[in-house]
Protein backbone atom coordinates (compact mmCIF):
# COMPACT_ATOMS: atom_id res chain seq x y z
CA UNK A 1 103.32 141.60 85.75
CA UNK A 2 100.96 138.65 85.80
CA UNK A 3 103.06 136.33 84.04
CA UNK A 4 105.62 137.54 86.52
CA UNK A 5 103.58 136.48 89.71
CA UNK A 6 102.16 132.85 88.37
CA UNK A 7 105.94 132.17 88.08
CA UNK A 8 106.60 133.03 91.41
CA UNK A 9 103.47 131.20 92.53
CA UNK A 10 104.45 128.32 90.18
CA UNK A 11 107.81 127.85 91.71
CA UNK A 12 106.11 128.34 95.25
CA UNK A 13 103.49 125.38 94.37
CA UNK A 14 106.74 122.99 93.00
CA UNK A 15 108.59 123.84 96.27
CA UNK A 16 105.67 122.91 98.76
CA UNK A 17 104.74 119.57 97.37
CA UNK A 18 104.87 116.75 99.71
CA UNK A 19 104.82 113.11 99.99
CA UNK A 20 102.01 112.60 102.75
CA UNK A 21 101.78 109.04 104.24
CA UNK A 22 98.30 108.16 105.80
CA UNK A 23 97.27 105.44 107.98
CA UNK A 24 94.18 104.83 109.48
CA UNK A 25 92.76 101.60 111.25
CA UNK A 26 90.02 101.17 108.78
CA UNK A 27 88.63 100.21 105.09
CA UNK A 28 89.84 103.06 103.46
CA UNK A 29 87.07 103.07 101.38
CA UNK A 30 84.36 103.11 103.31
CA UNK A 31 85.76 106.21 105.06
CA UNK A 32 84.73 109.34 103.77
CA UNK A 33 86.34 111.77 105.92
CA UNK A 34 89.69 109.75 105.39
CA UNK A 35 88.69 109.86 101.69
CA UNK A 36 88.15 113.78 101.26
CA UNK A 37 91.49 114.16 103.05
CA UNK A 38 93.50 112.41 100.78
CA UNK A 39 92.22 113.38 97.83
CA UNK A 40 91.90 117.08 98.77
CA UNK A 41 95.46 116.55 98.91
CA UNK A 42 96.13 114.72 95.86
CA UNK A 43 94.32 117.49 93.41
CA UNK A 44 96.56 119.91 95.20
CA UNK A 45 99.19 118.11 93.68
CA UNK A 46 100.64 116.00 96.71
CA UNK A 47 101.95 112.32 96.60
CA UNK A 48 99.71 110.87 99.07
CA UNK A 49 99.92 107.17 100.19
CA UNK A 50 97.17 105.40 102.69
CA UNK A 51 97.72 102.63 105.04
CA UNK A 52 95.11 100.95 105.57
CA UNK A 53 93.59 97.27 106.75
CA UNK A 54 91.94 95.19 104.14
CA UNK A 55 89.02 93.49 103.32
CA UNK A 56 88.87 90.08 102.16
CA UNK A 57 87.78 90.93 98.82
CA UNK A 58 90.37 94.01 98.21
CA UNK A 59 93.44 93.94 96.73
CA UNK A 60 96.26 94.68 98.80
CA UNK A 61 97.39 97.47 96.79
CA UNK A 62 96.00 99.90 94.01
CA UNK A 63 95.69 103.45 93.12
CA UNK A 64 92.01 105.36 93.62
CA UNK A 65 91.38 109.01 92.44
CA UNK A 66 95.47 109.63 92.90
CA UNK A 67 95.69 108.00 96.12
CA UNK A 68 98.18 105.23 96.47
CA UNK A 69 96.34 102.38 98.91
CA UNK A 70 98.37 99.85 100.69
CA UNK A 71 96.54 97.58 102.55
CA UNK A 72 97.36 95.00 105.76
CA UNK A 73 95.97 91.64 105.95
CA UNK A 74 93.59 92.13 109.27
CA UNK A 75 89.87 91.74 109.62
CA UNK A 76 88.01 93.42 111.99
CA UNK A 77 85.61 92.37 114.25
CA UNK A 78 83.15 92.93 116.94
CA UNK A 79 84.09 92.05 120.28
CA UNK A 80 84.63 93.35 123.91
CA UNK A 81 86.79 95.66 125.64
CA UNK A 82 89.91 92.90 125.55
CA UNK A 83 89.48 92.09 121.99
CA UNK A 84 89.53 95.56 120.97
CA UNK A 85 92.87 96.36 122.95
CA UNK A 86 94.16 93.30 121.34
CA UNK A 87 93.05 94.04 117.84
CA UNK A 88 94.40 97.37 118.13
CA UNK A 89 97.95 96.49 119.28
CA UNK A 90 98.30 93.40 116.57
CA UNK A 91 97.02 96.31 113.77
CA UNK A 92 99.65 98.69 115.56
CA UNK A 93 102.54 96.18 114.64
CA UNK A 94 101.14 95.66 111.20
CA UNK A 95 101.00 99.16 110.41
CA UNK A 96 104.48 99.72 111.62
CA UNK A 97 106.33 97.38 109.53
CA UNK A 98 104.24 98.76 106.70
CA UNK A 99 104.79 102.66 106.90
CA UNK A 100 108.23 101.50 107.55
CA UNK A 101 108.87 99.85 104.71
CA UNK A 102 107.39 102.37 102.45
CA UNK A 103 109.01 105.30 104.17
CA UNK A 104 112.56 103.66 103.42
CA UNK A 105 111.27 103.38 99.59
CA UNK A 106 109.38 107.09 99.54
CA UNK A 107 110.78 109.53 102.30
CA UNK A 108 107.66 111.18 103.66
CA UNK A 109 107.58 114.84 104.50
CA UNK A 110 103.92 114.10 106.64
CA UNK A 111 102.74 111.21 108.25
CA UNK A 112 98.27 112.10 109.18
CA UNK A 113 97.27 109.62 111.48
CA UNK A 114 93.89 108.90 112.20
CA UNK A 115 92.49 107.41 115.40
CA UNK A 116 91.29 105.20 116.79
CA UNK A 117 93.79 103.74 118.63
CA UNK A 118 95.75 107.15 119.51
CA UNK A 119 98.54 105.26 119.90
CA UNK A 120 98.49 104.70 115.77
CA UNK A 121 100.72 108.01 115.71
CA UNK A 122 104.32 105.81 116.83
CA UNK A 123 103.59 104.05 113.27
CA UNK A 124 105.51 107.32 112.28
CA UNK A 125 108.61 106.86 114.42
CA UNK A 126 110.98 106.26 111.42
CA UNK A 127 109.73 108.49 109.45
CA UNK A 128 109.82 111.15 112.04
CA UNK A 129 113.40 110.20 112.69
CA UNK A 130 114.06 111.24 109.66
CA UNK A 131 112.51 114.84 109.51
CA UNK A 132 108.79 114.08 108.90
CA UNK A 133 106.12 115.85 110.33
CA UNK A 134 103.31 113.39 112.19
CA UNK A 135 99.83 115.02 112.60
CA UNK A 136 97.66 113.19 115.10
CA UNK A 137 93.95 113.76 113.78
CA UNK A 138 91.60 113.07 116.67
CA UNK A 139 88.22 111.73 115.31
CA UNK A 140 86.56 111.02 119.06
CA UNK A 141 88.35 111.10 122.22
CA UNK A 142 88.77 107.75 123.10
CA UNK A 143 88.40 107.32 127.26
CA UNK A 144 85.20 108.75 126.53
CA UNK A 145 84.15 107.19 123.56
CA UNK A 146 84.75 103.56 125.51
CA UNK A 147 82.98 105.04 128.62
CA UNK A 148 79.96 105.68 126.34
CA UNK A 149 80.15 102.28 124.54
CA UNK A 150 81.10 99.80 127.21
CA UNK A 151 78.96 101.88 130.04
CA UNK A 152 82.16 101.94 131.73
CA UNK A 153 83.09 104.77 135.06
CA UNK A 154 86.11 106.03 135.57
CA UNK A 155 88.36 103.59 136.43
CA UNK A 156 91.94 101.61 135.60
CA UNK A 157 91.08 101.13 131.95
CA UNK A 158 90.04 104.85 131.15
CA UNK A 159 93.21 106.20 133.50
CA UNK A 160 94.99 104.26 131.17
CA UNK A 161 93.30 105.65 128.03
CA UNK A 162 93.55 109.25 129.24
CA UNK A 163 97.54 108.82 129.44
CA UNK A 164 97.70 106.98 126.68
CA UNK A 165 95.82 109.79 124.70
CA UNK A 166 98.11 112.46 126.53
CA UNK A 167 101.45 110.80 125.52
CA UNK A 168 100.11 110.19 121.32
CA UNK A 169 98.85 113.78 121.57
CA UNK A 170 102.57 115.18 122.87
CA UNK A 171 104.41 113.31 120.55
CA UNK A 172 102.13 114.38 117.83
CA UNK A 173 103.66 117.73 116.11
CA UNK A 174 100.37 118.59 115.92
CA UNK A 175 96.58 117.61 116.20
CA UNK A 176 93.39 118.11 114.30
CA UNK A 177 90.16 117.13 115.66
CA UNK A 178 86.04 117.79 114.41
CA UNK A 179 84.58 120.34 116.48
CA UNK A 180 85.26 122.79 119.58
CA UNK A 181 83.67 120.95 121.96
CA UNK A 182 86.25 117.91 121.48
CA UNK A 183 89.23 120.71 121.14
CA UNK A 184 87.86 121.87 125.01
CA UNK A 185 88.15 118.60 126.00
CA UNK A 186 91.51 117.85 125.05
CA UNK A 187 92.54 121.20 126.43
CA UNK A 188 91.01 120.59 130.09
CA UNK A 189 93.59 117.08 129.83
CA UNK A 190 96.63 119.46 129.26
CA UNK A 191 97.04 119.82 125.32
CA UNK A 192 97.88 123.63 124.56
CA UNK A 193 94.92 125.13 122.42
CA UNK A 194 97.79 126.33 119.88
CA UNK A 195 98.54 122.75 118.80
CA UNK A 196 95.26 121.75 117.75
CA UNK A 197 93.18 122.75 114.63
CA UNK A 198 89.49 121.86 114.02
CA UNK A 199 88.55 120.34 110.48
CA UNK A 200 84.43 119.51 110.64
CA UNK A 201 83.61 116.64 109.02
CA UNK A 202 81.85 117.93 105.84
CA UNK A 203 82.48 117.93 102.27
């Protein structure tokens, strides 16, 4: 009988394995909660890939722990509330072409996407096109994230941010974000409850 059901669970295990694309607008490596995510995944037994940016003195690909890293030449820096729209949208294109590239090679089943930018989630286009699932995983909301950093009020910019984070979030099969109090936000902007799940950021 026990033989019986580890085949069954066996077969079950084989059948569920996906190829799970990542791509986050940050040093992999230096993200932990990225980091536990993909290799959570990877013991399970999942092809997972990362799309990352990449510092000057990383290679622009290799393979960590399982994960597969492929990295776009683009530096970050500090700067103000136009350089950070810019840097964002330049990444955006970046990350495009990349996930692009390897989804015609690959064929992901999932494409996670971590913000920030929300707007990171239409990296997955092709791939959804062709039957992936995108997950939108909402680290900090980001109209108030840039109210609290820039001091900013409610104005053009975080109207703009708001609908920008409304249209990701739809287009997203589904979201995850860190704690209830960020889920109740999202939910007072429109976002059914039932499409988001909360993963705390802890090991």
């Amino acid at each position: 009988r026990f033989t019986e059901v580890w085949e069954v669970w066996e077969k079950r295990m084989t059948v569920s394995k996906k190829r799970v694309g990542m791509v986050v607008h940050a040093y992999y490596l230096r993200d932990a909660r990225v980091i536990r995510y993909a290799e959570a995944l990877s013991e399970a037994g999942h092809e997972v890939t990362v799309v990352c940016l990449q510092d000057p003195h990383d290679p622009p690909t290799e393979r960590v722990n399982g994960v597969d890293i492929y990295r776009v030449k683009f530096e970050r820096r500090r700067g103000g509330k136009l350089w950070y729209i810019w840097e964002y949208v330049w990444a955006f294109v970046l990350f495009w072409f990349k996930l692009t590239r390897l989804e015609l090679k690959q064929h992901f089943d999932i494409i996670h996407v971590h913000n920030m930018p929300d707007f990171l989630v239409f990296t997955g286009f092709v791939p959804r096109l062709r039957g992936a699932k995108v997950i939108l995983d909402l680290h900090d909301p980001m109209p108030e994230l840039f109210m609290s950093k820039y001091d900013l009020r409610r104005g053009f910019i975080i109207r703009a941010l708001e609908i920008e984070e409304k249209i990701s979030c739809w287009y997203a099969d589904h979201l995850i974000t860190v704690d209830q109090s960020f889920k109740d936000i999202f939910i007072r902007r429109g976002i059914p409850a039932d499409k988001i799940s909360i993963v705390r950021n802890m090991p």
